[in-house]
N, C-alpha and C. Protein backbone atom coordinates (compact mmCIF):
# COMPACT_ATOMS: atom_id res chain seq x y z
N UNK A 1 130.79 101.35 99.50
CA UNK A 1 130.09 101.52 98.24
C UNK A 1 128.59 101.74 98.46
N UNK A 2 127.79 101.05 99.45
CA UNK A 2 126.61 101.27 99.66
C UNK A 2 126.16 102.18 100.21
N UNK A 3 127.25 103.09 101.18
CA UNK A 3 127.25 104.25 101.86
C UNK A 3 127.07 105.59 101.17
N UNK A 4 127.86 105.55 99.71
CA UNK A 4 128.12 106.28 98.74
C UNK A 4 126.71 106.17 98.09
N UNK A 5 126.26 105.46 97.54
CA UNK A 5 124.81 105.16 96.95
C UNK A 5 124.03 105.51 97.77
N UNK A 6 123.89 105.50 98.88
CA UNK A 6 122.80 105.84 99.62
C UNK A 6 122.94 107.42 99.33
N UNK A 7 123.87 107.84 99.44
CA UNK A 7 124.25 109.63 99.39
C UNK A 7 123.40 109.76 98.43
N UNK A 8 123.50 109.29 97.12
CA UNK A 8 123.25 109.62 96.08
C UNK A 8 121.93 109.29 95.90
N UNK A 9 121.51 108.46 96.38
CA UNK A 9 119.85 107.84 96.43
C UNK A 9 118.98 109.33 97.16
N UNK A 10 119.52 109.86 98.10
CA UNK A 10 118.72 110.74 99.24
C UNK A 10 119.01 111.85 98.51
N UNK A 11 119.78 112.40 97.35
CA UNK A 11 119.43 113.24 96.54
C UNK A 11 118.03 113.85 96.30
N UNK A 12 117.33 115.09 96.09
CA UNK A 12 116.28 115.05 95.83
C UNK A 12 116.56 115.12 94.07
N UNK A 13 115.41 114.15 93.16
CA UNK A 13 114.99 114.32 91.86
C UNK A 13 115.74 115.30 91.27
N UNK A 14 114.76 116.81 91.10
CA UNK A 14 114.76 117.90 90.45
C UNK A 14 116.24 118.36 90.85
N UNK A 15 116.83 118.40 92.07
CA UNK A 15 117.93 118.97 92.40
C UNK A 15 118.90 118.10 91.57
N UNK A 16 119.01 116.71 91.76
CA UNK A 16 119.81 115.92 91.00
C UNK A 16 119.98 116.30 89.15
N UNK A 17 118.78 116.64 88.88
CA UNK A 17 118.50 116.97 87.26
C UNK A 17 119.25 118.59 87.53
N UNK A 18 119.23 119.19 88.31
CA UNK A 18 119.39 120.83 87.88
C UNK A 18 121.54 120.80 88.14
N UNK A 19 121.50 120.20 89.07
CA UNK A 19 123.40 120.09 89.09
C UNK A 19 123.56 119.42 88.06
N UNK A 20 122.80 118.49 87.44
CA UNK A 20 123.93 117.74 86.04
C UNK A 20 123.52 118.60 84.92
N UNK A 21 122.62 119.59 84.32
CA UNK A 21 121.79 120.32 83.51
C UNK A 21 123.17 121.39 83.02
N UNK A 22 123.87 121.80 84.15
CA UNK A 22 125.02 122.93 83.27
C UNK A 22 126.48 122.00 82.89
N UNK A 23 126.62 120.68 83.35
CA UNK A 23 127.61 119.93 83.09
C UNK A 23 127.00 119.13 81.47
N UNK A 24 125.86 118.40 81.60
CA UNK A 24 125.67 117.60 80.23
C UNK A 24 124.39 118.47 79.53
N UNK A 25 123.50 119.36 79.53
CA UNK A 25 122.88 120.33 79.33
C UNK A 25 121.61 119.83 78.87
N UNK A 26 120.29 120.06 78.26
CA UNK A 26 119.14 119.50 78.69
C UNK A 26 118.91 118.40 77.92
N UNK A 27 117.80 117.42 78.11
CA UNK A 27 117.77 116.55 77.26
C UNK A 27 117.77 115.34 78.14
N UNK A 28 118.15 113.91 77.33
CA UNK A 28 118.72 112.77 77.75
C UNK A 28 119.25 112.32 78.61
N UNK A 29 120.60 112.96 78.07
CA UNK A 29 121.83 112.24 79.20
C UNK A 29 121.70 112.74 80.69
N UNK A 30 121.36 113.94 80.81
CA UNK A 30 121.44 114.63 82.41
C UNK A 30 120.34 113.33 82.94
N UNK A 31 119.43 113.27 81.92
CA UNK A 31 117.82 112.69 83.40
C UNK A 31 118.34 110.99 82.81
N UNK A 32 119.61 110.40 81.86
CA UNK A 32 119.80 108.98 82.11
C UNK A 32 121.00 108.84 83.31
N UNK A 33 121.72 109.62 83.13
CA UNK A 33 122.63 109.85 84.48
C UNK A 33 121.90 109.73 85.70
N UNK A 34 120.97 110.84 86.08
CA UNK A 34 120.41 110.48 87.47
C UNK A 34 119.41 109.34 87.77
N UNK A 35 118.86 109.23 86.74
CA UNK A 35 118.16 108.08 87.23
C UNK A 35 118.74 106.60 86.76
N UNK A 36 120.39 106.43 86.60
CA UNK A 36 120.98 105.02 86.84
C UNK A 36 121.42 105.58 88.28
N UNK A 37 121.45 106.74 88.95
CA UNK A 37 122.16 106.97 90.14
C UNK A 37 120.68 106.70 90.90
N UNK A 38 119.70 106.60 90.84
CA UNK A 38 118.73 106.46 91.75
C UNK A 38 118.62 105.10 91.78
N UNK A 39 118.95 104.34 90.65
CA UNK A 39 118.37 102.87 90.50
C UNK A 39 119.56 102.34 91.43
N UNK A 40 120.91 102.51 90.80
CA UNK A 40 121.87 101.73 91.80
C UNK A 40 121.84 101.61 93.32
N UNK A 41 121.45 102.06 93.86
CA UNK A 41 121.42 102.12 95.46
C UNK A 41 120.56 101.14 95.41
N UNK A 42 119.41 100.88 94.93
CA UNK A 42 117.95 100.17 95.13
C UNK A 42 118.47 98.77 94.71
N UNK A 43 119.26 98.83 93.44
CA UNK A 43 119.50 97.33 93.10
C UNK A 43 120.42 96.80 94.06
N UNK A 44 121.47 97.64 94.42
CA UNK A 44 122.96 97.37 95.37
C UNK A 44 122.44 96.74 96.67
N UNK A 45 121.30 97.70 97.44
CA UNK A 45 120.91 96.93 98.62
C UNK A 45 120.03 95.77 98.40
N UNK A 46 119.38 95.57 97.27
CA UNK A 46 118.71 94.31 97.22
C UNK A 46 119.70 92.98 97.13
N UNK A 47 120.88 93.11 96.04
CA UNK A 47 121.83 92.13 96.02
C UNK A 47 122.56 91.99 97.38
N UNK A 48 123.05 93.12 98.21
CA UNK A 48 123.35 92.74 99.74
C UNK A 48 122.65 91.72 100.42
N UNK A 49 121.09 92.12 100.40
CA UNK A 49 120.43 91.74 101.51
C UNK A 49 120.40 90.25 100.67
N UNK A 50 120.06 90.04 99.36
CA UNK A 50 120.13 88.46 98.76
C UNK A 50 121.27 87.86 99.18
N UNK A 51 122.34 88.34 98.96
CA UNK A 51 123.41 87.39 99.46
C UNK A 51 123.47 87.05 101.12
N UNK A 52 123.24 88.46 101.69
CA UNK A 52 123.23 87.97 103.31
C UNK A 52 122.29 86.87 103.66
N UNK A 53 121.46 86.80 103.25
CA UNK A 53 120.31 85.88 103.54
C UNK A 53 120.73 84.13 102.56
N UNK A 54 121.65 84.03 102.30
CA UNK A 54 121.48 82.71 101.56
C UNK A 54 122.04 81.73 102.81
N UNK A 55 121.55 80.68 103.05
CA UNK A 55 121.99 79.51 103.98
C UNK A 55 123.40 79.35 104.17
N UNK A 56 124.08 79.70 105.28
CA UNK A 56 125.58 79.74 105.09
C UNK A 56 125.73 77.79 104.45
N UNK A 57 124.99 77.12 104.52
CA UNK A 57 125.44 75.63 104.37
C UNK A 57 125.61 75.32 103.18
N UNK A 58 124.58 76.32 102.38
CA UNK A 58 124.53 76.23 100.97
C UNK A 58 126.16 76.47 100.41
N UNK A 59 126.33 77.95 100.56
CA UNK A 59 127.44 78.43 100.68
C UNK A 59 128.87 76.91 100.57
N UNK A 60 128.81 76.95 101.82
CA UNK A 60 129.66 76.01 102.51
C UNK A 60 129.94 74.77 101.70
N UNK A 61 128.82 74.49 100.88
CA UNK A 61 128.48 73.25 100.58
C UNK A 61 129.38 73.54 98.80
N UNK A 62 128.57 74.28 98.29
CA UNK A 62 129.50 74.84 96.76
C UNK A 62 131.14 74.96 97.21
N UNK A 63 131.26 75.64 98.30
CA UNK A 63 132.74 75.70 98.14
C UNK A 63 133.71 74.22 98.62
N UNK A 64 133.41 73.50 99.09
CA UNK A 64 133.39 71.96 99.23
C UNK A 64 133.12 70.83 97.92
N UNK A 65 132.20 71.34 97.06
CA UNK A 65 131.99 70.72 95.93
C UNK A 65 133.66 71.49 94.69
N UNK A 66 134.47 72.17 95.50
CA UNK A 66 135.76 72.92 94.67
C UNK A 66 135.03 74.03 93.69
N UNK A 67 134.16 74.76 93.94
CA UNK A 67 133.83 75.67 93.13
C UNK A 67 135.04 77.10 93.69
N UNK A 68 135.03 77.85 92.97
CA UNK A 68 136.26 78.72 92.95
C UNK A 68 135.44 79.80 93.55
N UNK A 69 135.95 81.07 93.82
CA UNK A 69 134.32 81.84 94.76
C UNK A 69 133.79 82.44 93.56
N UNK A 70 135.17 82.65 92.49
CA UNK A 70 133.65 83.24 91.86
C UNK A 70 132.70 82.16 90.45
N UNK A 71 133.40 80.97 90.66
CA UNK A 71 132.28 79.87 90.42
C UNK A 71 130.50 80.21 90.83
N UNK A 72 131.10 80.10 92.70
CA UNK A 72 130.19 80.12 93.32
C UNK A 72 129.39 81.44 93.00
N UNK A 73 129.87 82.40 93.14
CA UNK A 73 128.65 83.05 92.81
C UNK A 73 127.73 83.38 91.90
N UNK A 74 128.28 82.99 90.55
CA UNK A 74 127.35 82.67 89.51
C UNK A 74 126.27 81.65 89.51
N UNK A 75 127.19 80.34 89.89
CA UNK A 75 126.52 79.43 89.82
C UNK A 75 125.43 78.81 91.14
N UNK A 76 125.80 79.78 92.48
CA UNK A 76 124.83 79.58 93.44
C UNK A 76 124.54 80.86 94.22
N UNK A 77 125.10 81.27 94.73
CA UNK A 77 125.02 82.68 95.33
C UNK A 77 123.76 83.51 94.38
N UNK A 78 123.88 84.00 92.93
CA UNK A 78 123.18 85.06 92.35
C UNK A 78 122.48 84.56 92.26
N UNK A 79 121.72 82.97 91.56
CA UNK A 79 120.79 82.08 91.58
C UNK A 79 119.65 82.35 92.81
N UNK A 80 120.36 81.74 93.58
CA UNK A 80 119.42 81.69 95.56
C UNK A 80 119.48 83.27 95.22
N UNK A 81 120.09 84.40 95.54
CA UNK A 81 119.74 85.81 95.52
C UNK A 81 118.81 86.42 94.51
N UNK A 82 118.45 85.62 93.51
CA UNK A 82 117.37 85.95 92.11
C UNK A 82 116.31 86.56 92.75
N UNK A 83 115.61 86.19 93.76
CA UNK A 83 114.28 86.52 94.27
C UNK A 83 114.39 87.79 94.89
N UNK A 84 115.36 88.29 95.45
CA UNK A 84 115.52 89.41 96.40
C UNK A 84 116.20 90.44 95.46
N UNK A 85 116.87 90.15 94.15
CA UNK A 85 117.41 90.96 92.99
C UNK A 85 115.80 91.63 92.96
N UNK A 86 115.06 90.72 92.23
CA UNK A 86 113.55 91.11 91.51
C UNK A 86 112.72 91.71 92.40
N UNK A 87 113.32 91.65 93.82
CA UNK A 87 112.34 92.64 94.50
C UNK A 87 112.90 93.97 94.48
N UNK A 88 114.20 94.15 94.57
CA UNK A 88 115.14 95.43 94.43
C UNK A 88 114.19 96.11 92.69
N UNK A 89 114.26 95.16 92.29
CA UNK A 89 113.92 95.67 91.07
C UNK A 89 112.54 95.96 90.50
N UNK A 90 111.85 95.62 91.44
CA UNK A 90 110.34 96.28 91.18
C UNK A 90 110.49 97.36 92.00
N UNK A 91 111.05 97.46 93.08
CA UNK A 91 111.49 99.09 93.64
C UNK A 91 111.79 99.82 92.88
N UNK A 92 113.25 99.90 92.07
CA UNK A 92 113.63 100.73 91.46
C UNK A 92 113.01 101.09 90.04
N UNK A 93 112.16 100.15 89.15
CA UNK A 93 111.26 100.51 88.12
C UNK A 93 110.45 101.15 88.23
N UNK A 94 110.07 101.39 89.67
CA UNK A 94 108.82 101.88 89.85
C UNK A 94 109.06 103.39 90.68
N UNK A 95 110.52 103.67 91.28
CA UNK A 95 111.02 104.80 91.14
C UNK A 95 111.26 105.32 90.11
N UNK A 96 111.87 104.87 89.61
CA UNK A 96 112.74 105.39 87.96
C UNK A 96 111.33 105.90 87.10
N UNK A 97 110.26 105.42 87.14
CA UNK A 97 109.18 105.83 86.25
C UNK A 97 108.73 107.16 86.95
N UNK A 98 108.56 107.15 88.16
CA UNK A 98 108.22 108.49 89.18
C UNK A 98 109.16 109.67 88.62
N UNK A 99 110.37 108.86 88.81
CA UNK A 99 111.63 110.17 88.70
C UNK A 99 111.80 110.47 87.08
N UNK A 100 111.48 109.78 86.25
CA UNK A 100 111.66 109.65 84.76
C UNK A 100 110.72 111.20 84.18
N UNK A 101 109.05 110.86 85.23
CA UNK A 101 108.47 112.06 84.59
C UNK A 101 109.03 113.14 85.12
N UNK A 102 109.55 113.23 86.21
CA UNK A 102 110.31 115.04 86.82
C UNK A 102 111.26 114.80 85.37
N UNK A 103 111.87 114.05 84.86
CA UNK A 103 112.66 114.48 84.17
C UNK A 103 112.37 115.59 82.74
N UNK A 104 110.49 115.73 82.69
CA UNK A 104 110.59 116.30 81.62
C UNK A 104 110.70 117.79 82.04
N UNK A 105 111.23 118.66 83.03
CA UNK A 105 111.27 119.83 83.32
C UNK A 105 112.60 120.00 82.93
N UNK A 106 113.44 119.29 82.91
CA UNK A 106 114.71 118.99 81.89
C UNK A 106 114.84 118.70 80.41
N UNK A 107 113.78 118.78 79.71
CA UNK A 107 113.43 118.17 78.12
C UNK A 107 113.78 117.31 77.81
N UNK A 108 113.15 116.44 78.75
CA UNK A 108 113.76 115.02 78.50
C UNK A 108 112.81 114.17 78.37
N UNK A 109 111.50 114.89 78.01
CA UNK A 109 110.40 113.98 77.07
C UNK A 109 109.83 113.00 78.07
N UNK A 110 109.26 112.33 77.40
CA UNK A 110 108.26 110.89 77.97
C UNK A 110 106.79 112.04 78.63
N UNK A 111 106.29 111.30 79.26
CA UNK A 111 104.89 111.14 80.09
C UNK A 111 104.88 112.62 80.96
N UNK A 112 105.67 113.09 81.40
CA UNK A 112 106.00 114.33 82.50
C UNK A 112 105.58 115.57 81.45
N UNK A 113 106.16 115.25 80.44
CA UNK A 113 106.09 116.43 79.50
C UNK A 113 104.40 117.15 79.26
N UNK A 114 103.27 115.23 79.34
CA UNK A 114 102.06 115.99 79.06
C UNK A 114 101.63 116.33 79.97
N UNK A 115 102.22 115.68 80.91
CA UNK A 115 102.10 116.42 82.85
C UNK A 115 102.13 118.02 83.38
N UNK A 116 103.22 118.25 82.33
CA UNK A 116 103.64 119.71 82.29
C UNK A 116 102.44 120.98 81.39
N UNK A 117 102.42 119.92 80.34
CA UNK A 117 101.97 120.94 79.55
C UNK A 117 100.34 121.51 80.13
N UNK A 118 99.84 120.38 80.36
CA UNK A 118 98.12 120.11 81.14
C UNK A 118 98.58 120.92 82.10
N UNK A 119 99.52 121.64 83.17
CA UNK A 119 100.02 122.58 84.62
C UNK A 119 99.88 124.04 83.61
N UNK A 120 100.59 123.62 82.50
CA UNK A 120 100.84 124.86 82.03
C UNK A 120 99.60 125.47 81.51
N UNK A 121 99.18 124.74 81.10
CA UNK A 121 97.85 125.35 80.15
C UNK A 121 96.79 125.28 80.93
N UNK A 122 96.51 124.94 81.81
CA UNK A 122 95.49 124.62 83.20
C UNK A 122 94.19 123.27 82.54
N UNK A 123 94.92 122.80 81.94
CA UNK A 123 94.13 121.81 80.85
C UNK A 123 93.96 120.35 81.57
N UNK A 124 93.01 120.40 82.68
CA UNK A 124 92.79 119.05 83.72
C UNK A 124 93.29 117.89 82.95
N UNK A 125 92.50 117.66 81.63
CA UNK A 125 92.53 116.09 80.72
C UNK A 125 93.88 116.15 80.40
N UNK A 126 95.20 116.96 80.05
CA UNK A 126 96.12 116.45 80.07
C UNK A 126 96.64 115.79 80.76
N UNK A 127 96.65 116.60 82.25
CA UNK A 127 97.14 116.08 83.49
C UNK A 127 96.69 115.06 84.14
N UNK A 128 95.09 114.83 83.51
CA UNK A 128 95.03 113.21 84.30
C UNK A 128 95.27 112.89 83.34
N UNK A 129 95.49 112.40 82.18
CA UNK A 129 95.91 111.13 81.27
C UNK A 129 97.24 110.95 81.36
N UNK A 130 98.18 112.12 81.16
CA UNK A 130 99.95 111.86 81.85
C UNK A 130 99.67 111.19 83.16
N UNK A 131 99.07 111.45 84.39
CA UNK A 131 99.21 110.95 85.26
C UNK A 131 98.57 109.98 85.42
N UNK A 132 97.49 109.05 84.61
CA UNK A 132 97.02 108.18 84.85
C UNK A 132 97.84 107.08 83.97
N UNK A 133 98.63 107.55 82.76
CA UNK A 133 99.42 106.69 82.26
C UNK A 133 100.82 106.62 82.99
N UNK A 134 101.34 106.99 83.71
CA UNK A 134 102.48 106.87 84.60
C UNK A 134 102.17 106.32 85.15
N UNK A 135 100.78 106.20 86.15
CA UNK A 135 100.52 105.53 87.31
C UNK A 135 100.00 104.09 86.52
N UNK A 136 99.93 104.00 85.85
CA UNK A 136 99.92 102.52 85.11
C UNK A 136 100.83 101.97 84.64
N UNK A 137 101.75 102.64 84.01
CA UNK A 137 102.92 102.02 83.30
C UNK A 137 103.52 101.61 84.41
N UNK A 138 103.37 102.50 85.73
CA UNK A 138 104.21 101.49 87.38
C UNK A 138 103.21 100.61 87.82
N UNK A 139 102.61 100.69 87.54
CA UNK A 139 101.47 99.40 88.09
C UNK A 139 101.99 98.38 87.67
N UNK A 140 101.85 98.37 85.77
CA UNK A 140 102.13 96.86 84.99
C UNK A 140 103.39 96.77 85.35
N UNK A 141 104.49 97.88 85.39
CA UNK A 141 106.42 96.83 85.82
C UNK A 141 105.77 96.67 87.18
N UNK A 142 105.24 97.02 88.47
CA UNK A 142 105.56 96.33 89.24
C UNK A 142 104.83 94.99 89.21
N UNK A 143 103.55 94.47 89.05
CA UNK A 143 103.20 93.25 88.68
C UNK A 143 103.57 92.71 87.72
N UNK A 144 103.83 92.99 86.91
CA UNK A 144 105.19 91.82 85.55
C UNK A 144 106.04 91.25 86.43
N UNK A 145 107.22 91.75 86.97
CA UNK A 145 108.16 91.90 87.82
C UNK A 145 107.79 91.40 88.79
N UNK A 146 106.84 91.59 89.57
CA UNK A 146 106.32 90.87 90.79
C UNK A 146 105.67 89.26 90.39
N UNK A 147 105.61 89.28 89.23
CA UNK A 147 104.80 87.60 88.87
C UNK A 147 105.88 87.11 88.36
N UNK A 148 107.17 87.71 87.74
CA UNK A 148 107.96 86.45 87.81
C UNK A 148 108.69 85.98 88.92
N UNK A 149 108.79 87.34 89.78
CA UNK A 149 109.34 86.86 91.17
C UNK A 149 108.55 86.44 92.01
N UNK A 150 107.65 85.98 91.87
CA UNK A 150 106.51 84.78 92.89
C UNK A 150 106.71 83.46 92.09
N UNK A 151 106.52 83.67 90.72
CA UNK A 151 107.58 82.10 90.06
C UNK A 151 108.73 81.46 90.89
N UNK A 152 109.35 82.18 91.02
CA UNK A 152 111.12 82.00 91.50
C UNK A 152 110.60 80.89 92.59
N UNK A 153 111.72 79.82 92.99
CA UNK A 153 111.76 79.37 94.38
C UNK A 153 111.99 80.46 95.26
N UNK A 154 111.95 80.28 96.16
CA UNK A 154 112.10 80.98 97.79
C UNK A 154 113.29 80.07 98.26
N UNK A 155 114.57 81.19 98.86
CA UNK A 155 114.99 80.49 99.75
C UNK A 155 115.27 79.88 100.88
N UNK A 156 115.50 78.87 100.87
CA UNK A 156 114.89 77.80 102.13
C UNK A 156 115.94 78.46 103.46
């Protein structure tokens, strides 16, 4: 499964938007399709690497207390893995906003669009304010995101 996601992760953007463009046609759905296919790989290997990393004793210890496995992983596994989820996930917010603006060459609106139009019209102030508001809107998810995951315990 992670092998498969990775395929799909090493996709380039625009190419990903132009193969789904004659199947679901412009708009929305083509650029929400590819970019849950860009995010999944990013979240998938973060939950790997969270679970690989939890204390096998911990582990050991829930399933000894009779937790069922998938007790355990609600109740300890995803918990201890919380911190390494939220790092997957300031990755992928902060892709998904990158890849979100290619999406407006697909008419799929947001921030890219005034990106486009400022290219098109040779109009500098569009193009830095689209691009200075993209490059902020990833700034604030990755520090939101990054300050609740410095909250979190660390696991031991």
């Amino acid at each position: 499964m992670l092998g498969t996601a990775s395929v799909l992760y090493s996709l380039p953007t625009l190419a990903v938007f132009a193969l789904l463009v004659p199947v679901l046609g412009l708009g929305f759905w083509p650029a929400l399709l590819a970019l849950v296919s860009y995010a999944v790989p990013i979240l998938l290997r973060a939950l790997v690497a969270g679970l690989a990393a939890l204390p096998p004793a911990v582990v050991e210890a829930a399933t000894g207390m009779g937790l069922t496995p998938l007790q355990r992983l609600w109740r300890v596994e995803l918990p201890l893995a919380l911190p390494a989820l939220l790092g997957g996930l300031r990755v992928a917010s902060v892709t998904l906003v990158s890849a979100a603006t290619v999406a407006a060459y697909i008419s799929a609106g947001g921030l890219g669009t005034l990106i486009l139009t400022g290219l098109d019209q040779g109009h500098t102030e569009k193009i830095l304010v689209g691009a200075g508001l993209v490059t902020a809107m990833a700034l604030l998810l990755d520090a939101g995101i990054g300050a609740v995951q410095r909250r979190l315990p660390a696991v031991a």
